[in-house]
C-alpha atoms as a PDB file:
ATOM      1  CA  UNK A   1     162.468 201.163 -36.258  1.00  0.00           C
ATOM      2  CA  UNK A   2     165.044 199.568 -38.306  1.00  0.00           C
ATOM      3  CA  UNK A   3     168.266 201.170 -39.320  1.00  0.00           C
ATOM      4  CA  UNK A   4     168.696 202.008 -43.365  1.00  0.00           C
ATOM      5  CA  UNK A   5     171.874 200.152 -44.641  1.00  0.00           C
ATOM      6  CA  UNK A   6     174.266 202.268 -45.833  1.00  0.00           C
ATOM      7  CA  UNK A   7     174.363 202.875 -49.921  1.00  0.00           C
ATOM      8  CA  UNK A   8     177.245 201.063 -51.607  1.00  0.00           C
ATOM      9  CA  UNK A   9     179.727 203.090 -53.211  1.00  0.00           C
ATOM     10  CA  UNK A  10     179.735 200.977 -56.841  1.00  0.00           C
ATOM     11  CA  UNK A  11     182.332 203.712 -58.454  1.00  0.00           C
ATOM     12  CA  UNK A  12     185.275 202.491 -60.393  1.00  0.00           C
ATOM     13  CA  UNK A  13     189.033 202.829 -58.788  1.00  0.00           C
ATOM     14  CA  UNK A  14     190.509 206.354 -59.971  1.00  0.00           C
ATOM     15  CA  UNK A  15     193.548 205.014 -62.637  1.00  0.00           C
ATOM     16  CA  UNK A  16     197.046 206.586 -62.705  1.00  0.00           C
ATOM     17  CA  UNK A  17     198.554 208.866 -65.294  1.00  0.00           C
ATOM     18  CA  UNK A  18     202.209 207.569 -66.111  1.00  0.00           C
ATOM     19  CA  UNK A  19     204.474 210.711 -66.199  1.00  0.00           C
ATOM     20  CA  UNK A  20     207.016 208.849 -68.782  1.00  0.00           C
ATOM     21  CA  UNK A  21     203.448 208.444 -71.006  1.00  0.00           C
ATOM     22  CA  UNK A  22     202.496 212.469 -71.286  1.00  0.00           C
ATOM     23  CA  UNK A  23     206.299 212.790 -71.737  1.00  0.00           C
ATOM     24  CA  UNK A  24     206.406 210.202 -75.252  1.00  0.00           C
ATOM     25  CA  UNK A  25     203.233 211.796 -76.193  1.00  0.00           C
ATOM     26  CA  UNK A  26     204.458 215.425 -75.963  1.00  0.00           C
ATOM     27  CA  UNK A  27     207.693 214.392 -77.676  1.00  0.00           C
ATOM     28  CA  UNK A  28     205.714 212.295 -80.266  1.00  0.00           C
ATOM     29  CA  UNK A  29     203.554 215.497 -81.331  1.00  0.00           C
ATOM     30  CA  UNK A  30     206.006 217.835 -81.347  1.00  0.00           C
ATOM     31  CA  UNK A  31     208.500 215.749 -83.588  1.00  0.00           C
ATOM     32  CA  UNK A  32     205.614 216.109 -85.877  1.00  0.00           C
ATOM     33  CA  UNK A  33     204.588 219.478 -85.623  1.00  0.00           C
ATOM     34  CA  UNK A  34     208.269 220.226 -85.700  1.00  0.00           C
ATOM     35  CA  UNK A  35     209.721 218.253 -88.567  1.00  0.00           C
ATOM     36  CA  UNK A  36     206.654 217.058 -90.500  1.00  0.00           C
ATOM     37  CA  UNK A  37     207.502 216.759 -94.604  1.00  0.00           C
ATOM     38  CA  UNK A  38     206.461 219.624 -96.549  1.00  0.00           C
ATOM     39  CA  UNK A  39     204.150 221.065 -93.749  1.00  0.00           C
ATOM     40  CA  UNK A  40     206.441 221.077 -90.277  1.00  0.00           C
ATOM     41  CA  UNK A  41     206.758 224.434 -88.276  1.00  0.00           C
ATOM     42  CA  UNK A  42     210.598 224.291 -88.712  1.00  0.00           C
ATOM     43  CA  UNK A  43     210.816 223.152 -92.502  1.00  0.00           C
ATOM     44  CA  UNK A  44     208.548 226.500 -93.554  1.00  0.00           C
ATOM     45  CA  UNK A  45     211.098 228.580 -92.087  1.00  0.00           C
ATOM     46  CA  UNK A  46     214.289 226.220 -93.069  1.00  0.00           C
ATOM     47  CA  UNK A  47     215.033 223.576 -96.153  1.00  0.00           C
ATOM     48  CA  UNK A  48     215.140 219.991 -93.823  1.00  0.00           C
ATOM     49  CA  UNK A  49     215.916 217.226 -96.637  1.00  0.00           C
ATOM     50  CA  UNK A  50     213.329 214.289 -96.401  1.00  0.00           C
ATOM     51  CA  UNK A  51     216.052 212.162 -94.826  1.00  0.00           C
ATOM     52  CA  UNK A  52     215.332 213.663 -92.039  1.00  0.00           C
ATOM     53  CA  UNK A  53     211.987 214.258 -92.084  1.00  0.00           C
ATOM     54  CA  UNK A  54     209.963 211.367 -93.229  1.00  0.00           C
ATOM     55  CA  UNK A  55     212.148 209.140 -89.705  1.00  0.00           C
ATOM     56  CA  UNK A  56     211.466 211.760 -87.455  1.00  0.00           C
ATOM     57  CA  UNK A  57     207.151 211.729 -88.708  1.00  0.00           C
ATOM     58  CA  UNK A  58     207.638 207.689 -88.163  1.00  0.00           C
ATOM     59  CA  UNK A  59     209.573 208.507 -84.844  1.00  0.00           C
ATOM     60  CA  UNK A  60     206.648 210.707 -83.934  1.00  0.00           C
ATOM     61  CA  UNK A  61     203.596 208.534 -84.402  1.00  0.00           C
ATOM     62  CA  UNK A  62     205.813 205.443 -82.797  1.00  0.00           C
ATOM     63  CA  UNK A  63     206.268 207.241 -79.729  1.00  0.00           C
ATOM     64  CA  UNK A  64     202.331 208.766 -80.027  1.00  0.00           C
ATOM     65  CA  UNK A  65     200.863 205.208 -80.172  1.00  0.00           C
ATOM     66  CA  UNK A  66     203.717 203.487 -77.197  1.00  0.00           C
ATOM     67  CA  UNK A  67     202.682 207.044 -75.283  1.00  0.00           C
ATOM     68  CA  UNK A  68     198.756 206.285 -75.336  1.00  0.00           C
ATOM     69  CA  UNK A  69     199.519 202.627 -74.483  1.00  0.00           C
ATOM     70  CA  UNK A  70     201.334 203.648 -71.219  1.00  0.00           C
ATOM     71  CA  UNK A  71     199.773 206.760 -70.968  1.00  0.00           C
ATOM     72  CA  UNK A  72     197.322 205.204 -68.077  1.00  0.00           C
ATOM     73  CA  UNK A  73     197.610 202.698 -65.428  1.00  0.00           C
ATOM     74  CA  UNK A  74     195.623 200.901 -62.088  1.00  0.00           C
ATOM     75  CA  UNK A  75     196.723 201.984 -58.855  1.00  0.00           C
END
């Protein structure tokens, strides 16, 4: 009696999760939790002029987006 080949294994690789990618995305949403105009954590408590806000909401999405591009990578 012939021998059954073995089964391939047809899975995809496992990918990486870059550690400098979760850190831009955490800093990313919390810059805009944080400091968001009109409706940030920190400027219901506090008056934060809009100079400051409406960079660091910019800052925030900038470093969401580069965050998600990085965020994974092949082994």
């Amino acid at each position: 009696m012939a021998k059954a080949n073995k089964p391939v294994n047809n899975s995809k690789p496992a990918v990486k999760v870059s550690f400098a990618g979760v850190l831009m995305i955490l800093l990313g949403a919390d810059l805009i939790l944080l400091l968001a105009p009109d409706v940030g954590i920190l400027n219901s408590g506090f008056y934060i002029p809009d100079f400051y806000t409406w960079p660091a909401l910019f800052a925030g999405i900038a470093l969401l987006v580069l965050g998600f591009r990085k965020l994974y990578r092949k082994p």
